[in-house]
C-alpha atoms as a PDB file:
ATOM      1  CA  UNK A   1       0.000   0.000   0.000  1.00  0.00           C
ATOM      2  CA  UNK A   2       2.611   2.538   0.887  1.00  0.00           C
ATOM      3  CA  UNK A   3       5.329   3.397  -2.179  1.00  0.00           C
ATOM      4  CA  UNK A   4       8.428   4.344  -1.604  1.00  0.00           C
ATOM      5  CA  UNK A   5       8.566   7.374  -3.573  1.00  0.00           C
ATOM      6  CA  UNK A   6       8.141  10.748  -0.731  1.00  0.00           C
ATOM      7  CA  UNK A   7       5.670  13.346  -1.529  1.00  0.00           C
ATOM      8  CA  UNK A   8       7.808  16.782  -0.124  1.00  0.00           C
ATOM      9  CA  UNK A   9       5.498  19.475   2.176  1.00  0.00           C
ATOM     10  CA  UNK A  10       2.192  17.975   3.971  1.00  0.00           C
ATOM     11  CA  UNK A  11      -0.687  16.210   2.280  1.00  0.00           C
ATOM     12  CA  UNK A  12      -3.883  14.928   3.655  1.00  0.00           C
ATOM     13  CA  UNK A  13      -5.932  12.561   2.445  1.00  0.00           C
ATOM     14  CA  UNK A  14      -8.378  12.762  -0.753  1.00  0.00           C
ATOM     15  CA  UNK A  15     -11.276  10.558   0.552  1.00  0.00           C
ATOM     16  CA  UNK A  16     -14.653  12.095  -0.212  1.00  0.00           C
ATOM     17  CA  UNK A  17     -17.941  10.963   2.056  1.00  0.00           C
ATOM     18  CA  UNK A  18     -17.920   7.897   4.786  1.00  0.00           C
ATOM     19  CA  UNK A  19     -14.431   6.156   4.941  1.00  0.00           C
ATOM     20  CA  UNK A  20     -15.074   2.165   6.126  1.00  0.00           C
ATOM     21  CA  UNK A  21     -11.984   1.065   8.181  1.00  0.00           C
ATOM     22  CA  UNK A  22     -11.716  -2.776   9.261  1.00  0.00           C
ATOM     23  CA  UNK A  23      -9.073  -3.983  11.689  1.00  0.00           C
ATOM     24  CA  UNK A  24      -8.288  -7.567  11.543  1.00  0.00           C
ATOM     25  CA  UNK A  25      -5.889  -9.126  13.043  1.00  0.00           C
ATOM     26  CA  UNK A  26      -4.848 -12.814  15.305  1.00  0.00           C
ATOM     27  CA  UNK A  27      -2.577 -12.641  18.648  1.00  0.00           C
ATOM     28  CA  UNK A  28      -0.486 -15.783  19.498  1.00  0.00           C
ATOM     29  CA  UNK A  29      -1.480 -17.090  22.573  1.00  0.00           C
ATOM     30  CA  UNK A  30       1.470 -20.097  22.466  1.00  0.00           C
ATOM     31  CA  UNK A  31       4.393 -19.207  20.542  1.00  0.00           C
ATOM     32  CA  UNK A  32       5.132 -23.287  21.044  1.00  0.00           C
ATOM     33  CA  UNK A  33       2.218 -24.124  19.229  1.00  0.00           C
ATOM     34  CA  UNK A  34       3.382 -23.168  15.722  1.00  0.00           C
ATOM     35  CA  UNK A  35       1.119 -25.419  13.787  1.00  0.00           C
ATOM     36  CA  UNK A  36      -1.824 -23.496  15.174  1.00  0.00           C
ATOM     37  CA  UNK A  37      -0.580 -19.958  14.230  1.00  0.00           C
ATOM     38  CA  UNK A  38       0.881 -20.290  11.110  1.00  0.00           C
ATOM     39  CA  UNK A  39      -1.579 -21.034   9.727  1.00  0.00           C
ATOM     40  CA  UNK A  40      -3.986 -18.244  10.827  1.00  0.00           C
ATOM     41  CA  UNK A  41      -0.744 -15.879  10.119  1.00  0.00           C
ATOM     42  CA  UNK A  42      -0.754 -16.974   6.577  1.00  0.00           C
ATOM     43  CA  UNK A  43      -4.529 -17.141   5.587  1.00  0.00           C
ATOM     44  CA  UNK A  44      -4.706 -13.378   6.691  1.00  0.00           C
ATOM     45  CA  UNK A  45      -2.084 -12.621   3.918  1.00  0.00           C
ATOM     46  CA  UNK A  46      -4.158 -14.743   1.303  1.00  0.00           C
ATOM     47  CA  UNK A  47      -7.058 -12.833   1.857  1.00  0.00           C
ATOM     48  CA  UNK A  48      -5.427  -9.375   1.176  1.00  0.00           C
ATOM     49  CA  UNK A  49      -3.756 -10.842  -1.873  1.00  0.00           C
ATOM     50  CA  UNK A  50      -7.285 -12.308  -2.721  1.00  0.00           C
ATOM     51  CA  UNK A  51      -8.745  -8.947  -2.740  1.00  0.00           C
ATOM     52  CA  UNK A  52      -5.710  -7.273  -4.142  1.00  0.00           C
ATOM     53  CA  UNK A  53      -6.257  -8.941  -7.448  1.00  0.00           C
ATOM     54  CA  UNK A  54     -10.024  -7.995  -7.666  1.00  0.00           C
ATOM     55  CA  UNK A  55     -10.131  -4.562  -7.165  1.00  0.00           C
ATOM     56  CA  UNK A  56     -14.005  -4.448  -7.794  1.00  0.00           C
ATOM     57  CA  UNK A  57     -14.396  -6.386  -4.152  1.00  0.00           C
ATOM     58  CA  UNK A  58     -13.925  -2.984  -2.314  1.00  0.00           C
ATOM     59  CA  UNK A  59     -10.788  -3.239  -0.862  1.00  0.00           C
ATOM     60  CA  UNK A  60      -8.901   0.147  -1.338  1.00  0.00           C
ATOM     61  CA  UNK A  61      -5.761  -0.270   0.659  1.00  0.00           C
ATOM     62  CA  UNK A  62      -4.410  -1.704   3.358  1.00  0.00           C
ATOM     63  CA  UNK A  63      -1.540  -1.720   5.884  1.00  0.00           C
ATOM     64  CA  UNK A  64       0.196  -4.922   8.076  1.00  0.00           C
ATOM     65  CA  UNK A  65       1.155  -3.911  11.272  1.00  0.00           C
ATOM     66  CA  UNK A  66       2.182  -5.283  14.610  1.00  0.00           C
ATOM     67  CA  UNK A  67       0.825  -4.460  18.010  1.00  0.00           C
ATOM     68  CA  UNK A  68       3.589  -6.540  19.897  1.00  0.00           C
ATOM     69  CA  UNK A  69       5.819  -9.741  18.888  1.00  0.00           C
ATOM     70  CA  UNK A  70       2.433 -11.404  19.351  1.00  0.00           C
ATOM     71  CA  UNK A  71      -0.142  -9.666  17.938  1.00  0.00           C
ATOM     72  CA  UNK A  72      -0.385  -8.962  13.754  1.00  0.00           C
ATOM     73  CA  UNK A  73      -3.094  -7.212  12.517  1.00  0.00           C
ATOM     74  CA  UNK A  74      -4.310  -5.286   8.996  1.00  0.00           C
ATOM     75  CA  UNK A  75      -5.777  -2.033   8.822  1.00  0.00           C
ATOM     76  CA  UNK A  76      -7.995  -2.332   5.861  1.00  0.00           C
ATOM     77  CA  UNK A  77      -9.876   0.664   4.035  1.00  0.00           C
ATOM     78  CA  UNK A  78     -13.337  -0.188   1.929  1.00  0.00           C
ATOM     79  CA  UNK A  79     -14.950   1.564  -0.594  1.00  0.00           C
ATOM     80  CA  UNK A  80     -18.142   0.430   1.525  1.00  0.00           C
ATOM     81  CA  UNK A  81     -19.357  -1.719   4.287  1.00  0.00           C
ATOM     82  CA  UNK A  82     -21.937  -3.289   1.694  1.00  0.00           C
ATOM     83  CA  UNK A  83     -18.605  -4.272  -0.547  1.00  0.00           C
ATOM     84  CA  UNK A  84     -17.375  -5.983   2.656  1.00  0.00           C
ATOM     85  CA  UNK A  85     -20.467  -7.881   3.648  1.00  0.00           C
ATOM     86  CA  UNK A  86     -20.416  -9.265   0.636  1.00  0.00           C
ATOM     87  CA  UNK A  87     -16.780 -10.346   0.514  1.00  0.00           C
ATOM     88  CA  UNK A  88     -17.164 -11.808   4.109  1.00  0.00           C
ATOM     89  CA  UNK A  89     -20.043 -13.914   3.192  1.00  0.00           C
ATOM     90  CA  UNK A  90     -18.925 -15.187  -0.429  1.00  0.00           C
ATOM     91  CA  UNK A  91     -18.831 -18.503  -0.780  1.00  0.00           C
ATOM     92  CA  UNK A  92     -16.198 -18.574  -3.746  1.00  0.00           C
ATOM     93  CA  UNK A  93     -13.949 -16.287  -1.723  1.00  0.00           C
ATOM     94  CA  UNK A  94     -10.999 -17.874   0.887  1.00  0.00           C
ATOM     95  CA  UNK A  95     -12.479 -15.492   4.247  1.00  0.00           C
ATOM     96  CA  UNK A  96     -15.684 -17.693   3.698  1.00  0.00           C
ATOM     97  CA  UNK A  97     -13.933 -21.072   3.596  1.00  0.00           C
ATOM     98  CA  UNK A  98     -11.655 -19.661   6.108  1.00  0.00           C
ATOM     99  CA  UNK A  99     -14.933 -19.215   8.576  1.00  0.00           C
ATOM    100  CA  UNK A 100     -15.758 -22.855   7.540  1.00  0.00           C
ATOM    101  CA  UNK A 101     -12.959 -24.513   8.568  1.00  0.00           C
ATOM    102  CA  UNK A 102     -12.292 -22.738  11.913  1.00  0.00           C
ATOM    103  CA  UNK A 103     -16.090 -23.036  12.854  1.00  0.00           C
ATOM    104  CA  UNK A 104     -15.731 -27.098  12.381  1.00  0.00           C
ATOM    105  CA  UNK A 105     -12.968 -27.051  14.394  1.00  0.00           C
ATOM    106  CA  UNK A 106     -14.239 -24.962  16.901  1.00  0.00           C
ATOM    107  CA  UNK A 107     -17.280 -27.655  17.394  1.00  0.00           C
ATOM    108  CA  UNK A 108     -14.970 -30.514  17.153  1.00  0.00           C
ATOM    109  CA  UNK A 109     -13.061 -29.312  20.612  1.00  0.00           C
ATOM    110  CA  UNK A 110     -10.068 -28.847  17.966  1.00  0.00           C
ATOM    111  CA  UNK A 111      -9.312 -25.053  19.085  1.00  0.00           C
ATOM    112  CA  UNK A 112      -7.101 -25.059  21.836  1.00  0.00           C
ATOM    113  CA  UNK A 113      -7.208 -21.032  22.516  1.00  0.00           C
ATOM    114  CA  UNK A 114      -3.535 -20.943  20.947  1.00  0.00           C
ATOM    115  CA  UNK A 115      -4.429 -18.394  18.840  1.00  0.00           C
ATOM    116  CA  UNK A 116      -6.855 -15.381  19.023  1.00  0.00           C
ATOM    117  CA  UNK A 117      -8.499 -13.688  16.019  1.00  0.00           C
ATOM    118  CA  UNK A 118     -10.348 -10.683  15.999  1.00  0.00           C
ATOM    119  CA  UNK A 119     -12.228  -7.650  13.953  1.00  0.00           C
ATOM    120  CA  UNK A 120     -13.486  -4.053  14.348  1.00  0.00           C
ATOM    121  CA  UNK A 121     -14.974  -2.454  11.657  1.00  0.00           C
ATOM    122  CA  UNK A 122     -15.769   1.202  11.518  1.00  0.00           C
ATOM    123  CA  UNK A 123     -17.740   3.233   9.425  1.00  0.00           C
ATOM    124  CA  UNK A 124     -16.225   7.229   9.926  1.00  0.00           C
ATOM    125  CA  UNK A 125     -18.787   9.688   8.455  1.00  0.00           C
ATOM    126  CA  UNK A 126     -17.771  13.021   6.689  1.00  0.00           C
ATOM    127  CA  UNK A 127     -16.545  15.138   8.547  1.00  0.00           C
ATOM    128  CA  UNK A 128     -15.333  12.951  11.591  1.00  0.00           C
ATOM    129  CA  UNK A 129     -11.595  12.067  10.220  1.00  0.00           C
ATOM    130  CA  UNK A 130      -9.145  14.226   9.096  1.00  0.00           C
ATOM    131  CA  UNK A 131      -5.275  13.171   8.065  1.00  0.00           C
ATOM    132  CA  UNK A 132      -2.099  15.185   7.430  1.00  0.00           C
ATOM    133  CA  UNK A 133       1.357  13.368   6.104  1.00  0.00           C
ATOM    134  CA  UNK A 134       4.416  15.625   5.946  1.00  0.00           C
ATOM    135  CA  UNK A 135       7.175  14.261   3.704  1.00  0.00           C
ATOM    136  CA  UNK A 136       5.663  10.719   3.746  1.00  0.00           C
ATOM    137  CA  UNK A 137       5.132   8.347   0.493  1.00  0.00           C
ATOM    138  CA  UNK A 138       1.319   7.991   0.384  1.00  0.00           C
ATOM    139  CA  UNK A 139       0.145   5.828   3.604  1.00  0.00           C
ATOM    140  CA  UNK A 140      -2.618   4.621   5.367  1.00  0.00           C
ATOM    141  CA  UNK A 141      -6.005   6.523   4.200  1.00  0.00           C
ATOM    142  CA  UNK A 142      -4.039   8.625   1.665  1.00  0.00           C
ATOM    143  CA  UNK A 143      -2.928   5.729  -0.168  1.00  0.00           C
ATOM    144  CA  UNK A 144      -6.257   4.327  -0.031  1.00  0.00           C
ATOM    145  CA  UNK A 145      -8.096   7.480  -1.281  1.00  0.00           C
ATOM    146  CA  UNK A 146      -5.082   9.388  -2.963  1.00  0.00           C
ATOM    147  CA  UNK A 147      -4.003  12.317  -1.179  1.00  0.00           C
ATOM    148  CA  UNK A 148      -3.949  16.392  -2.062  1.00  0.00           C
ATOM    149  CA  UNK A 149      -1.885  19.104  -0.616  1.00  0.00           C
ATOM    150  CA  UNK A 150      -2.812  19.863   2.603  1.00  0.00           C
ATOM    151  CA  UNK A 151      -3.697  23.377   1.717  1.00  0.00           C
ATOM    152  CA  UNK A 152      -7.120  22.015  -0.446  1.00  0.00           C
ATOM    153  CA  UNK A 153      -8.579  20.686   2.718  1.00  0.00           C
ATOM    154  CA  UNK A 154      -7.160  23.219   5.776  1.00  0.00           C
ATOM    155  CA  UNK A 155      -3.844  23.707   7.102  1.00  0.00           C
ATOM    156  CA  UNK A 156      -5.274  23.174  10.943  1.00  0.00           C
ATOM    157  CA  UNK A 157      -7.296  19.788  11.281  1.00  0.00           C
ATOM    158  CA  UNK A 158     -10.212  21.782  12.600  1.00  0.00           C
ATOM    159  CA  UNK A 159     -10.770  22.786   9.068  1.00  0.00           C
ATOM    160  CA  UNK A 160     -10.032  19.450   7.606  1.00  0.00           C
ATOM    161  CA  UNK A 161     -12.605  17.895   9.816  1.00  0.00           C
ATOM    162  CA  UNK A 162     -15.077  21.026   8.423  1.00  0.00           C
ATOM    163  CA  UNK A 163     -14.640  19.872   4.817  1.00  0.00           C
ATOM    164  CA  UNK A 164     -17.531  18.628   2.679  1.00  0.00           C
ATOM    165  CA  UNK A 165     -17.440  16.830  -0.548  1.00  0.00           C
ATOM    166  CA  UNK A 166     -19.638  18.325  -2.672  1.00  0.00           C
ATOM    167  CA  UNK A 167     -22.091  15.567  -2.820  1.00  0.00           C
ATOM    168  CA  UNK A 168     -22.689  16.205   1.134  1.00  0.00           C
ATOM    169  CA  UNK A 169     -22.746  19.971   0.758  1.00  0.00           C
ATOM    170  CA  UNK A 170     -25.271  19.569  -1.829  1.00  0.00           C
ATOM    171  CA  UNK A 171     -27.567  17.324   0.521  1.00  0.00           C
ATOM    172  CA  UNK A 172     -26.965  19.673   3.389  1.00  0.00           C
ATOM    173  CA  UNK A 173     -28.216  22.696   1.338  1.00  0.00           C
ATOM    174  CA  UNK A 174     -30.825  20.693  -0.103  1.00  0.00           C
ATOM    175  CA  UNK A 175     -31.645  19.481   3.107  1.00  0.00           C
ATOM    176  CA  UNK A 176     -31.811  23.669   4.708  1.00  0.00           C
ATOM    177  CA  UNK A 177     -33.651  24.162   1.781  1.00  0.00           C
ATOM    178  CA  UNK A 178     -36.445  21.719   2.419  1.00  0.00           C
ATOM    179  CA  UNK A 179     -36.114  21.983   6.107  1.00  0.00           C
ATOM    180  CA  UNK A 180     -36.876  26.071   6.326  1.00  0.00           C
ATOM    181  CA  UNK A 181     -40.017  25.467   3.871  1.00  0.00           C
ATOM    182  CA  UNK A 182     -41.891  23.698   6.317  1.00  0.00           C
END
């Protein structure tokens, strides 16, 4: 997701309307029990690949990070929630099979808490994130959404966090309009 290539000054990101943000991620419970983890470890990365190479699934970037030599997780941005629902719950797709297999297990007595797994999924309206990257290769939501110099949205996040696409200033005025006629 992030290049390598440094965008000079301070950018913020270009995302227009709600931004959908899904954390997912496993901890390692027992480092001993490798043949538990791996596993896990590596079925995470063949999802993001999965959706890497069908961009029309919704998934518009995404970053690996680690929360501790024991917990991995991916910070995934969506073009919507609807776009994830349906990747979650497709049967041709590997997060579907993936749910398969750990649910048999899981009623078998076959999980042996070794590893965790674990979501949050957020859906940030307008108006409610802001971003600003100084001298950093497009990351995170930037990379996701693109980015623009910082001066098109507000130098001060108060005024990044005012901004509007145009769509939602539209349906605010629309919605004034209507609103003061009754």
């Amino acid at each position: 997701m992030s290049g390598t290539r440094v965008t000079a000054g301070r950018t913020t990101a270009a995302a227009e309307g709600d931004v959908v943000v899904l954390l997912i991620g496993m901890r390692v419970n027992h480092f001993w029990a490798v043949h538990q983890w791996v596993p896990v470890f590596f079925a995470m990365l063949r999802m993001v690949r999965e959706l890497e190479k069908e961009p029309r699934r919704g998934l518009l970037g995404r970053v690996l990070l680690t929360a501790s030599p024991r917990t991995y997780y991916v910070v995934q941005y969506w073009e919507s929630k609807e776009k994830l629902y349906v990747y979650a719950s497709a049967p041709d797709m590997f997060h579907h099979k993936a749910w398969v297999i750990i649910n048999r297990k899981e009623r078998a007595g076959g999980l042996r808490q070794h590893v965790g797994i674990w979501h949050e999924t957020y859906v940030v309206p307008e108006g409610s994130y802001e971003s600003i990257y100084a001298d950093m290769p497009p990351f995170g939501l930037a990379a996701a959404h693109g980015s623009l110099p910082v001066e098109k949205r507000g130098r001060r996040a108060a005024d990044r966090f005012a901004h509007r696409s145009p769509r939602a200033a539209a349906e605010e005025t629309e919605s004034q309009i209507g609103g003061g006629a009754g």
